[in-house]
C-alpha atoms as a PDB file:
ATOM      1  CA  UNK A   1      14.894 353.982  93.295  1.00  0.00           C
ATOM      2  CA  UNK A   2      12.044 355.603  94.843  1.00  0.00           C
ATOM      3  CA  UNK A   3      12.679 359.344  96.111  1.00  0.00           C
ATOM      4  CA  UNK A   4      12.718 359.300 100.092  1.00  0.00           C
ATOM      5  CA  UNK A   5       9.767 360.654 102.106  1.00  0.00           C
ATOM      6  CA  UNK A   6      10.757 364.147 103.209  1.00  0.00           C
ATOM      7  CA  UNK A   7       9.703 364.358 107.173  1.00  0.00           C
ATOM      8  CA  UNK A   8       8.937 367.533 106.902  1.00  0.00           C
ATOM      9  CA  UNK A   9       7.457 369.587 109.753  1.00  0.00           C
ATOM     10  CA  UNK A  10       4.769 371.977 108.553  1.00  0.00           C
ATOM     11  CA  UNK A  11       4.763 374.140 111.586  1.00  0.00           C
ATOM     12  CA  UNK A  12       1.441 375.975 112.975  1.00  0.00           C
ATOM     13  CA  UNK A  13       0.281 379.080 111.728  1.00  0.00           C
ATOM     14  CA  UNK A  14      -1.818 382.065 112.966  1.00  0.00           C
ATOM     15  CA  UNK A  15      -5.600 382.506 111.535  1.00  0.00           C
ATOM     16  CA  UNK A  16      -6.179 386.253 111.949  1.00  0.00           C
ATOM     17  CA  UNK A  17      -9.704 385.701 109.564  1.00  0.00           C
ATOM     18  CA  UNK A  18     -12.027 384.315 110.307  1.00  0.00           C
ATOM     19  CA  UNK A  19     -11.542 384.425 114.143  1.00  0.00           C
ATOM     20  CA  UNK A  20     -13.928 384.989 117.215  1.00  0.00           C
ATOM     21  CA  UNK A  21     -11.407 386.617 119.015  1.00  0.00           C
ATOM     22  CA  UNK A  22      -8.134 387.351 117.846  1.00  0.00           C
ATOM     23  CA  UNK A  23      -5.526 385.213 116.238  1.00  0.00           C
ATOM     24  CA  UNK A  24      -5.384 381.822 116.613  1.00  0.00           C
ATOM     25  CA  UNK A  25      -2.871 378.804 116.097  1.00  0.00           C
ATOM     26  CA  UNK A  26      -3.764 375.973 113.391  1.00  0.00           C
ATOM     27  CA  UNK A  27      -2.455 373.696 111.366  1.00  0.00           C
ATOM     28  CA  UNK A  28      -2.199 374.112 107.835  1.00  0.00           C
ATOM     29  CA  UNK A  29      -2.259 370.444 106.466  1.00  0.00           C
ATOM     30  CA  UNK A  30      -5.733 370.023 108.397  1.00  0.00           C
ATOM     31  CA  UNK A  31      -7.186 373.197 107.269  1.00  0.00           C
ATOM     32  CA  UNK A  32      -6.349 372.494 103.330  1.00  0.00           C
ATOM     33  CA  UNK A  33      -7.359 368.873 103.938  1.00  0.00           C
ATOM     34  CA  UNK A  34     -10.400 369.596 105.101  1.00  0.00           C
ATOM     35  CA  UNK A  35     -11.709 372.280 102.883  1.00  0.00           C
ATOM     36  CA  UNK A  36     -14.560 370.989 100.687  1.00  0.00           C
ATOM     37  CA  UNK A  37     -13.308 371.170  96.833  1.00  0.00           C
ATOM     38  CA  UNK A  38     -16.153 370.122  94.698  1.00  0.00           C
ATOM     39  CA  UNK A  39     -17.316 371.603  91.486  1.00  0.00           C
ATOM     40  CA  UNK A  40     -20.787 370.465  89.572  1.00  0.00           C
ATOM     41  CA  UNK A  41     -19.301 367.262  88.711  1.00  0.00           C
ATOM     42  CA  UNK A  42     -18.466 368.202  85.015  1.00  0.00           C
ATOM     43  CA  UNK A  43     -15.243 369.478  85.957  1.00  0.00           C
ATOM     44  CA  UNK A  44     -12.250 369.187  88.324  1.00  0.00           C
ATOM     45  CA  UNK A  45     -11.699 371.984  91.263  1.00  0.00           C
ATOM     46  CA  UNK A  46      -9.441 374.327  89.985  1.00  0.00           C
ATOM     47  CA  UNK A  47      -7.314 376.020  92.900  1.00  0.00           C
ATOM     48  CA  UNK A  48      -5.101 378.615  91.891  1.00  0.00           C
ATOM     49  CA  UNK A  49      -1.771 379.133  93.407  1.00  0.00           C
ATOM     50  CA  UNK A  50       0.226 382.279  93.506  1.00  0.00           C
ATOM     51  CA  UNK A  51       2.398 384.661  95.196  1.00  0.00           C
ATOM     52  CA  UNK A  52       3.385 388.450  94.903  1.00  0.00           C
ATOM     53  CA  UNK A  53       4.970 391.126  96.854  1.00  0.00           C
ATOM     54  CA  UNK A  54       3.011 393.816  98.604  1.00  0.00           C
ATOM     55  CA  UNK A  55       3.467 396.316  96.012  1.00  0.00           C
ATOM     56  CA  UNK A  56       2.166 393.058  92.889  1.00  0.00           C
ATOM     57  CA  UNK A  57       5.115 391.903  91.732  1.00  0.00           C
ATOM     58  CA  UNK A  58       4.882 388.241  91.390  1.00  0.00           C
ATOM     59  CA  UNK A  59       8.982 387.408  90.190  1.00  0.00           C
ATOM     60  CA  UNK A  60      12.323 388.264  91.129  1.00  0.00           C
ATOM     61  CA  UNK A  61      15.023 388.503  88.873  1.00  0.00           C
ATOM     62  CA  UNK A  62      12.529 386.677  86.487  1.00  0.00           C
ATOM     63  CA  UNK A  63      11.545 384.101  88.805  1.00  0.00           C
ATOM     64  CA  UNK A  64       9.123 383.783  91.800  1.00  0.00           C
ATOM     65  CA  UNK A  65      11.526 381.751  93.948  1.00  0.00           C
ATOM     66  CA  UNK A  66      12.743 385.325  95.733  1.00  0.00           C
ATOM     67  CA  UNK A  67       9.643 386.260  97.084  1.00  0.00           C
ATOM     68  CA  UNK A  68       8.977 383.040  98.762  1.00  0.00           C
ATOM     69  CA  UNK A  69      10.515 381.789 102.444  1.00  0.00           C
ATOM     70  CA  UNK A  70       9.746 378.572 104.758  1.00  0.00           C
ATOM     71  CA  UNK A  71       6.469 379.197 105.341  1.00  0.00           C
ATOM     72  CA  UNK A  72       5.485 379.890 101.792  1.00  0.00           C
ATOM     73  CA  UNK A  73       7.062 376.776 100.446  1.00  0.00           C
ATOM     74  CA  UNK A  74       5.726 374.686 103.447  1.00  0.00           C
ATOM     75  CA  UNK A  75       2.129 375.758 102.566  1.00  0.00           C
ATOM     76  CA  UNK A  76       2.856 375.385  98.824  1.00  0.00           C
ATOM     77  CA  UNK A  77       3.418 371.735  99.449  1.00  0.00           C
ATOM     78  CA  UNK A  78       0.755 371.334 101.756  1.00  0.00           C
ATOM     79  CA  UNK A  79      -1.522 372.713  98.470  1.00  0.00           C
ATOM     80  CA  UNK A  80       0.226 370.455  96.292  1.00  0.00           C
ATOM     81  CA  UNK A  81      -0.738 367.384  98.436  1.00  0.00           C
ATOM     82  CA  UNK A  82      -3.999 368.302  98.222  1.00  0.00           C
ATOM     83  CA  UNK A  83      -3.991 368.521  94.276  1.00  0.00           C
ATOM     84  CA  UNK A  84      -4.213 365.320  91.559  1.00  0.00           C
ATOM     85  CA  UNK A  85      -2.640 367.291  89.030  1.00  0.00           C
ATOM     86  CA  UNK A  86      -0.265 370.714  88.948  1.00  0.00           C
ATOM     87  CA  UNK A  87      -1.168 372.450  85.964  1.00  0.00           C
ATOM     88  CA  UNK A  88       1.531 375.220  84.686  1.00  0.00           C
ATOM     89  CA  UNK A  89       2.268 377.196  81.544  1.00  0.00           C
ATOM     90  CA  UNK A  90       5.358 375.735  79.807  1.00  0.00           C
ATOM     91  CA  UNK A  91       6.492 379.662  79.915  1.00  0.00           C
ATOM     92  CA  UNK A  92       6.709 379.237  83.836  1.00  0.00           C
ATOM     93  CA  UNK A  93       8.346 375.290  83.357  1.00  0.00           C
ATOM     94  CA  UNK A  94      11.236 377.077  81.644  1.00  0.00           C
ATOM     95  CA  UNK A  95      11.785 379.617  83.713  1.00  0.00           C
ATOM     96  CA  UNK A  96      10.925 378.283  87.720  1.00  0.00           C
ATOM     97  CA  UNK A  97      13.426 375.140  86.061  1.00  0.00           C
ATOM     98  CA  UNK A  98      10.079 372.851  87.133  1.00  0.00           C
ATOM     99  CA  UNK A  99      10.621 369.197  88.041  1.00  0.00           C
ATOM    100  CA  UNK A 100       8.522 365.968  88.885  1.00  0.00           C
ATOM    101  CA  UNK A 101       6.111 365.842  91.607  1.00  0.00           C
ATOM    102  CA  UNK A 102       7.722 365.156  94.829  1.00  0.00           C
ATOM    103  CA  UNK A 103       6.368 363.050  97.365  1.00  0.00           C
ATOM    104  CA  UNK A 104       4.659 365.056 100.474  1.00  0.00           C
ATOM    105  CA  UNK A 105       5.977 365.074 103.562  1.00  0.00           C
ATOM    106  CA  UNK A 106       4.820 362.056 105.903  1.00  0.00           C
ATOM    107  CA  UNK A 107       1.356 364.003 107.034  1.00  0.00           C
ATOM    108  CA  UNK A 108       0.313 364.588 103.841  1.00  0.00           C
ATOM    109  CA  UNK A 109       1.468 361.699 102.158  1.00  0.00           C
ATOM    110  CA  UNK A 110      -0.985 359.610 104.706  1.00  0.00           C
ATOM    111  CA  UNK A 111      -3.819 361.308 103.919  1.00  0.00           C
ATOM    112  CA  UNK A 112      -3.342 360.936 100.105  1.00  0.00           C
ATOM    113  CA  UNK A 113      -2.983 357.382 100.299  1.00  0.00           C
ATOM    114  CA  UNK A 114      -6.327 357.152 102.894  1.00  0.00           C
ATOM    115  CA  UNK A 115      -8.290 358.896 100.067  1.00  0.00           C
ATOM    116  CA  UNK A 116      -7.120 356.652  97.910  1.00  0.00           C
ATOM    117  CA  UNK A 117      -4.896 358.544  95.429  1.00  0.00           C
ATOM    118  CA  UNK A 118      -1.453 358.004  93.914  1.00  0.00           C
ATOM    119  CA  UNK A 119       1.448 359.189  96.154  1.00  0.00           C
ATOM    120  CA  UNK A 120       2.520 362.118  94.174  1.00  0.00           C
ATOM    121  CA  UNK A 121       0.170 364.863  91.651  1.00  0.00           C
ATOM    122  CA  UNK A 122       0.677 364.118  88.208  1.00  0.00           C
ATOM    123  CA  UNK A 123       2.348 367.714  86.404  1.00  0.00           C
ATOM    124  CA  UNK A 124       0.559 368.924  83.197  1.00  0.00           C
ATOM    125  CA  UNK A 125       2.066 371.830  80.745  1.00  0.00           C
ATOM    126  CA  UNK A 126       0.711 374.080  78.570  1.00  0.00           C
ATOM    127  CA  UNK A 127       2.728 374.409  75.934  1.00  0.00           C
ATOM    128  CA  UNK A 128       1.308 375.442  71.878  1.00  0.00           C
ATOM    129  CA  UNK A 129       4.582 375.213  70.839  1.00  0.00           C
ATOM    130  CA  UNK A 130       5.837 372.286  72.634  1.00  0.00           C
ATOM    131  CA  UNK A 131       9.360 374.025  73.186  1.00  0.00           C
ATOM    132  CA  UNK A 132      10.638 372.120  76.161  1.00  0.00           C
ATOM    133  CA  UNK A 133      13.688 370.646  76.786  1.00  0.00           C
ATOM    134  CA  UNK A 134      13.168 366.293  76.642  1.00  0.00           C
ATOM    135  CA  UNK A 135      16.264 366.959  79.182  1.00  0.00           C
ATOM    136  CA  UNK A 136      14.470 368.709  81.367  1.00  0.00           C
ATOM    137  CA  UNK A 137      14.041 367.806  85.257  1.00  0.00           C
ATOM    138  CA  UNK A 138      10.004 367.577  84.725  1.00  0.00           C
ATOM    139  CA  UNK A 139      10.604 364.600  82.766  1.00  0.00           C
ATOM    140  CA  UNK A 140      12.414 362.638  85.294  1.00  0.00           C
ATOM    141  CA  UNK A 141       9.862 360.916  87.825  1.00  0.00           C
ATOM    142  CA  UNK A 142       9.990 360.432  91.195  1.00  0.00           C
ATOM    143  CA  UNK A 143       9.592 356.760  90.461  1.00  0.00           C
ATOM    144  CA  UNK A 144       9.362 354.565  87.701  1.00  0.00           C
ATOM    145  CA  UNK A 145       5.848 353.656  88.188  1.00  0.00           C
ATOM    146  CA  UNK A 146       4.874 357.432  88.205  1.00  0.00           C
ATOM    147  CA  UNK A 147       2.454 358.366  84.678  1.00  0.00           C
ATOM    148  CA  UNK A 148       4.470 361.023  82.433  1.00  0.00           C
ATOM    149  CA  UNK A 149       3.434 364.220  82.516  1.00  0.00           C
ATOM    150  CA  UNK A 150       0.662 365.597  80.620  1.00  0.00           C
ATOM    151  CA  UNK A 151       1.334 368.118  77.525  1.00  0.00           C
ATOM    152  CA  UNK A 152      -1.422 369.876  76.389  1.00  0.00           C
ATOM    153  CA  UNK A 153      -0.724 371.446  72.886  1.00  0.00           C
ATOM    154  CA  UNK A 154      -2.637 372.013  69.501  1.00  0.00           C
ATOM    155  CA  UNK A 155      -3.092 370.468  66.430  1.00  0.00           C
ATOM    156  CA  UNK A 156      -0.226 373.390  64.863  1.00  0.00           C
ATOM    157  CA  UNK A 157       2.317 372.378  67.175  1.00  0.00           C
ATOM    158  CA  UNK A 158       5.440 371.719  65.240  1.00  0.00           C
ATOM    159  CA  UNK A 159       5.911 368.114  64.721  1.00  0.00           C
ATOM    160  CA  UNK A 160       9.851 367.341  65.569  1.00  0.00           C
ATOM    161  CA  UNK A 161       8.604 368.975  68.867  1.00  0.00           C
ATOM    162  CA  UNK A 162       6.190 366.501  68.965  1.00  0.00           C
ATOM    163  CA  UNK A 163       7.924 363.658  67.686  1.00  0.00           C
ATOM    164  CA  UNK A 164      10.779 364.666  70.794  1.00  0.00           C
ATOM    165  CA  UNK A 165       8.541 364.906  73.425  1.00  0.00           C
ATOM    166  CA  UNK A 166       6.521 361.745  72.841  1.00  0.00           C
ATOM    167  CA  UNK A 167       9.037 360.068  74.664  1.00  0.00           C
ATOM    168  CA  UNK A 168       9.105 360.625  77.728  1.00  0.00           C
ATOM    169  CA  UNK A 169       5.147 362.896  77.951  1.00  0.00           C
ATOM    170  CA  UNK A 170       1.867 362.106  77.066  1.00  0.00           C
ATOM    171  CA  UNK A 171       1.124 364.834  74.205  1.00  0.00           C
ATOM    172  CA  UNK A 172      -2.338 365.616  73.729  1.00  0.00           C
ATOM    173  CA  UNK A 173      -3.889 367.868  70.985  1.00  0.00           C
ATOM    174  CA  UNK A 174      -6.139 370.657  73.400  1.00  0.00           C
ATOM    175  CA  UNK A 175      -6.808 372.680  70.333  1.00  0.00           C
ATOM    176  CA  UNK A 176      -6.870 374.039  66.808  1.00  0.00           C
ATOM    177  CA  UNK A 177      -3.858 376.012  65.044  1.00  0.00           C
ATOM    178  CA  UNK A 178      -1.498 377.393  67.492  1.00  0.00           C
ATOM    179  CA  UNK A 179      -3.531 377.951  70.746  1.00  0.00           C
ATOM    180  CA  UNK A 180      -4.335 375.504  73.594  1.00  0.00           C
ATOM    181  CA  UNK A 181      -8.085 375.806  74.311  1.00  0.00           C
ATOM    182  CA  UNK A 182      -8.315 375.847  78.373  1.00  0.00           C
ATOM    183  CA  UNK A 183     -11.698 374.566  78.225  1.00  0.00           C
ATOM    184  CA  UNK A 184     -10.726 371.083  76.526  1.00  0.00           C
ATOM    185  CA  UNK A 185      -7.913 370.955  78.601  1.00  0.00           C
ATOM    186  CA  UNK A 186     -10.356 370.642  81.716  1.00  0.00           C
ATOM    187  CA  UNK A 187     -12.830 368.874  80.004  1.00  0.00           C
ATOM    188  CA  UNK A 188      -9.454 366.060  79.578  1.00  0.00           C
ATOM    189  CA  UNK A 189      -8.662 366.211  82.792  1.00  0.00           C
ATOM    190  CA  UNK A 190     -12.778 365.413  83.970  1.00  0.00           C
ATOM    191  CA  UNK A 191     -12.550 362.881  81.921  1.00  0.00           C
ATOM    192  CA  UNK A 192      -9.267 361.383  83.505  1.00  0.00           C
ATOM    193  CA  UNK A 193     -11.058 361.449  86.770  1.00  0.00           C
ATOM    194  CA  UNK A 194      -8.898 364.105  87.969  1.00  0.00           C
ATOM    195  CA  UNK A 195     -11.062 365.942  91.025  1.00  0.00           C
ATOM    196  CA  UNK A 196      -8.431 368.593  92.422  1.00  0.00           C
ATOM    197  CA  UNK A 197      -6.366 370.905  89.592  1.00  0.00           C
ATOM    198  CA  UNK A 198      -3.451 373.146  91.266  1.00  0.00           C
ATOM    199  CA  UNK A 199      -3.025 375.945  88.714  1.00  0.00           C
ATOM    200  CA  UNK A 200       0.630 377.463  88.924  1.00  0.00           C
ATOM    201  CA  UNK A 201       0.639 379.679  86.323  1.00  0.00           C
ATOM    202  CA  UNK A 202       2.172 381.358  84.528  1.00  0.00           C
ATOM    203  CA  UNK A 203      -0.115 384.747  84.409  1.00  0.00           C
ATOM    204  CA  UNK A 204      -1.218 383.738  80.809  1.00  0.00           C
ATOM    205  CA  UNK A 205      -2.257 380.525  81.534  1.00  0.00           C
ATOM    206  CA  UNK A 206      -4.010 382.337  84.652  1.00  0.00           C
ATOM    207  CA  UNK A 207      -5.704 384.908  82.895  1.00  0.00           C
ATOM    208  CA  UNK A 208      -7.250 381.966  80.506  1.00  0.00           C
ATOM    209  CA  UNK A 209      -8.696 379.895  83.555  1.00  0.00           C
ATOM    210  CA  UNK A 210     -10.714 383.120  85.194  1.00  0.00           C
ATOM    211  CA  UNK A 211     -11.901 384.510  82.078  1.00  0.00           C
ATOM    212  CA  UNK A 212     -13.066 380.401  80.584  1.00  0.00           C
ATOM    213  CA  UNK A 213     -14.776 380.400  84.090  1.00  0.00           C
ATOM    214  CA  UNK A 214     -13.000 377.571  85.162  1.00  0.00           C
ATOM    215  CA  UNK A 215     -11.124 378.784  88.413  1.00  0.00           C
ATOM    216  CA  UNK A 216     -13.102 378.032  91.830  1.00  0.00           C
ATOM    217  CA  UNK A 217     -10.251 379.241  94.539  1.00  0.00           C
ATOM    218  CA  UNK A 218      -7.468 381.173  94.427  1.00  0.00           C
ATOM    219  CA  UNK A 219      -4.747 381.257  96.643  1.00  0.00           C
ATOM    220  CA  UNK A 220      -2.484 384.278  96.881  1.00  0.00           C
ATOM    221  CA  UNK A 221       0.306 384.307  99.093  1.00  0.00           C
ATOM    222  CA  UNK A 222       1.249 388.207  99.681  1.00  0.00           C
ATOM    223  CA  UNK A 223       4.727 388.072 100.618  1.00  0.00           C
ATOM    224  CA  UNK A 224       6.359 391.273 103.015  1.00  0.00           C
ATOM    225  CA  UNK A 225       8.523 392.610 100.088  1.00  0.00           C
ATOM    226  CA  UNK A 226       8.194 395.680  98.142  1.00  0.00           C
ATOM    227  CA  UNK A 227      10.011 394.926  94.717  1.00  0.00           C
ATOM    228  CA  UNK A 228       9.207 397.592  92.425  1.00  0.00           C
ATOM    229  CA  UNK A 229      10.378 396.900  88.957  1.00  0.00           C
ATOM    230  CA  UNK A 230       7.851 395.763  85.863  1.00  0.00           C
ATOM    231  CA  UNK A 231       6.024 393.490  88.133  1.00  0.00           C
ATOM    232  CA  UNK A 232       4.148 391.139  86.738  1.00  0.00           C
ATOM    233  CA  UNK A 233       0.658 390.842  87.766  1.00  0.00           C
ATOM    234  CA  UNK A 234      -1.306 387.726  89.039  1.00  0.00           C
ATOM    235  CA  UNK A 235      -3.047 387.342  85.590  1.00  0.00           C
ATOM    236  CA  UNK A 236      -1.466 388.586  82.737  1.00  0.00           C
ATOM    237  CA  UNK A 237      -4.179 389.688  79.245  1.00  0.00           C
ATOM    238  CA  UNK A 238      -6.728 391.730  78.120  1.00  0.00           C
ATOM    239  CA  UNK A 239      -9.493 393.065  80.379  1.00  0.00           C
ATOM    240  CA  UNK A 240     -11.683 390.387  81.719  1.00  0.00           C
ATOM    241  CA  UNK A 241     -15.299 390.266  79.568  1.00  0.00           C
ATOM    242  CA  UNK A 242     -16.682 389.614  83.046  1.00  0.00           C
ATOM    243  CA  UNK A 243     -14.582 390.519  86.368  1.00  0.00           C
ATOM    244  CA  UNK A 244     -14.210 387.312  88.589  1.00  0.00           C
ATOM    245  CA  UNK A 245     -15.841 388.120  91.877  1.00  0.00           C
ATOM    246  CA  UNK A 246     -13.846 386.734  95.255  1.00  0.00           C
ATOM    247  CA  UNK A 247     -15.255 386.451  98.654  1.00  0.00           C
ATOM    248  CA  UNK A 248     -12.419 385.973 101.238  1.00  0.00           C
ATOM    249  CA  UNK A 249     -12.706 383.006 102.814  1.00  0.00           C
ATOM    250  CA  UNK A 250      -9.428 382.734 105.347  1.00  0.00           C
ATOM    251  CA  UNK A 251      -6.279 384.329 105.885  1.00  0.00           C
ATOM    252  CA  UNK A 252      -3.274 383.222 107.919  1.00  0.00           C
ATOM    253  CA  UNK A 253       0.185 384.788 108.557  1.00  0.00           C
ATOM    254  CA  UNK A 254       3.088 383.332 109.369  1.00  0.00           C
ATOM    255  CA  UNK A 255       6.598 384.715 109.043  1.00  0.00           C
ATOM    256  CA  UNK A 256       5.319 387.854 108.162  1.00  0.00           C
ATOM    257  CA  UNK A 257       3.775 386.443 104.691  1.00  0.00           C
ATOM    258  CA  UNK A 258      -0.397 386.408 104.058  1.00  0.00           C
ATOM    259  CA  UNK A 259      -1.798 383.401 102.922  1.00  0.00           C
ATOM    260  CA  UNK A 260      -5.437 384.554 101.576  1.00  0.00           C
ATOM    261  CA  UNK A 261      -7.722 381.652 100.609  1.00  0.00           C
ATOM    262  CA  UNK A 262     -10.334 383.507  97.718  1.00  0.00           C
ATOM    263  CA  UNK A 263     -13.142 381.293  96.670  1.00  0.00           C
ATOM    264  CA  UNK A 264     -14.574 382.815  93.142  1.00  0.00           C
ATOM    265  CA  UNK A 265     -18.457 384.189  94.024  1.00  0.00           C
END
């Protein structure tokens, strides 16, 4: 059967920048609704999603889900309404346990289905190696008319872990040897139609997006926690040929978290 609607409430936030005077109340869904996402036409939008703690760690006990609260995972789903496709790093799949898609809450779902897009964002991995469990929750839809997810491997990719995963994904070849080329994986998605990408990660995956180019917005959720540790930063690689410029475009609080929309200069 069809998953139920989730009702839920995405309460108001503050927007301390840009402001006039002070902070003021908004709502999220009509803020990331309304912002204008459109590349030169030979690509999707690719929004980047993360969050960290004040002092850059960006997991807990290995996973991000302890840095997070309401109003992080209320604006996360707000983003993911917004998106055509979640794009993450098989690395992160394993680890943040990912599932299918779920459907928005009611707002959200309304305006998806007024712009004239499927009810839920299609998920897309990263994965060279294709190690991912066919028993996995990503590989159980929402509903039965829902497309499988995307896997985007290369042509090296052991082939029992393709043969396993043809089942129940759509496998395509994103590269030569043993390393997914981020570039064709875009250049796939254009060519799908896709307009909006929601990039989850992992750091990896991140670090190939900025330095291909490819990432127009990035939103980084700082979350009031100091967690010390090996913390993992946002992108994870070798220095950047070219630092990625970001002019701050917004930032709202609620809860005591900073949500700081970046769009890349």
């Amino acid at each position: 059967m069809p998953q139920r609607r989730h009702a839920v409430t995405v309460r108001a936030v503050q927007q301390v920048f840009p402001t006039n005077s002070g902070a003021v109340v908004v709502d999220p869904v009509d803020l990331v609704h309304d912002d204008l996402r459109r590349s030169d036409g030979t690509r999707p939008w690719v929004l980047m999603n993360m969050i960290s703690s004040a002092d850059g760690a960006t997991v807990v006990d290995g996973v991000s889900g302890g840095l997070g609260g309401d109003a992080d995972r209320r604006l996360l789903g707000t983003l993911r309404g917004a998106a055509d496709v979640i794009l993450v790093g098989a690395g992160t799949v394993r680890a943040e346990n990912y599932r299918s898609p779920r459907t928005p809450e009611d707002r959200v779902a309304v305006l998806r289905a007024t712009s004239g897009r499927p009810p839920r964002p299609r998920l897309a991995v990263v994965s060279a190696s294709l190690s991912l469990d066919p028993t996995a929750m990503m590989f159980s839809p929402v509903d039965p008319s829902d497309p499988p997810p995307l896997i985007y491997t290369a042509t090296g990719a052991p082939v029992e872990g393709r043969h396993a995963l043809t089942r129940m994904a759509e496998v395509v070849d994103a590269g030569t040897g043993n390393r997914v080329d981020v570039n064709l994986v875009v250049a796939d998605l254009a060519k799908r139609g896709v307009g909006v990408v929601l990039a989850e990660g992992g750091p990896s995956l991140n670090h190939q997006l900025v330095d291909a180019g490819l990432v127009d917005e990035l939103n980084l959720t700082i979350s009031p926690l100091l967690a010390a540790g090996t913390a993992r930063r946002i992108l994870a690689g070798p220095v950047l040929r070219t630092p990625a410029g970001l002019k701050l475009d917004r930032v709202l609080t609620a809860d005591g978290f900073l949500f700081c929309r970046y769009l890349l200069a």
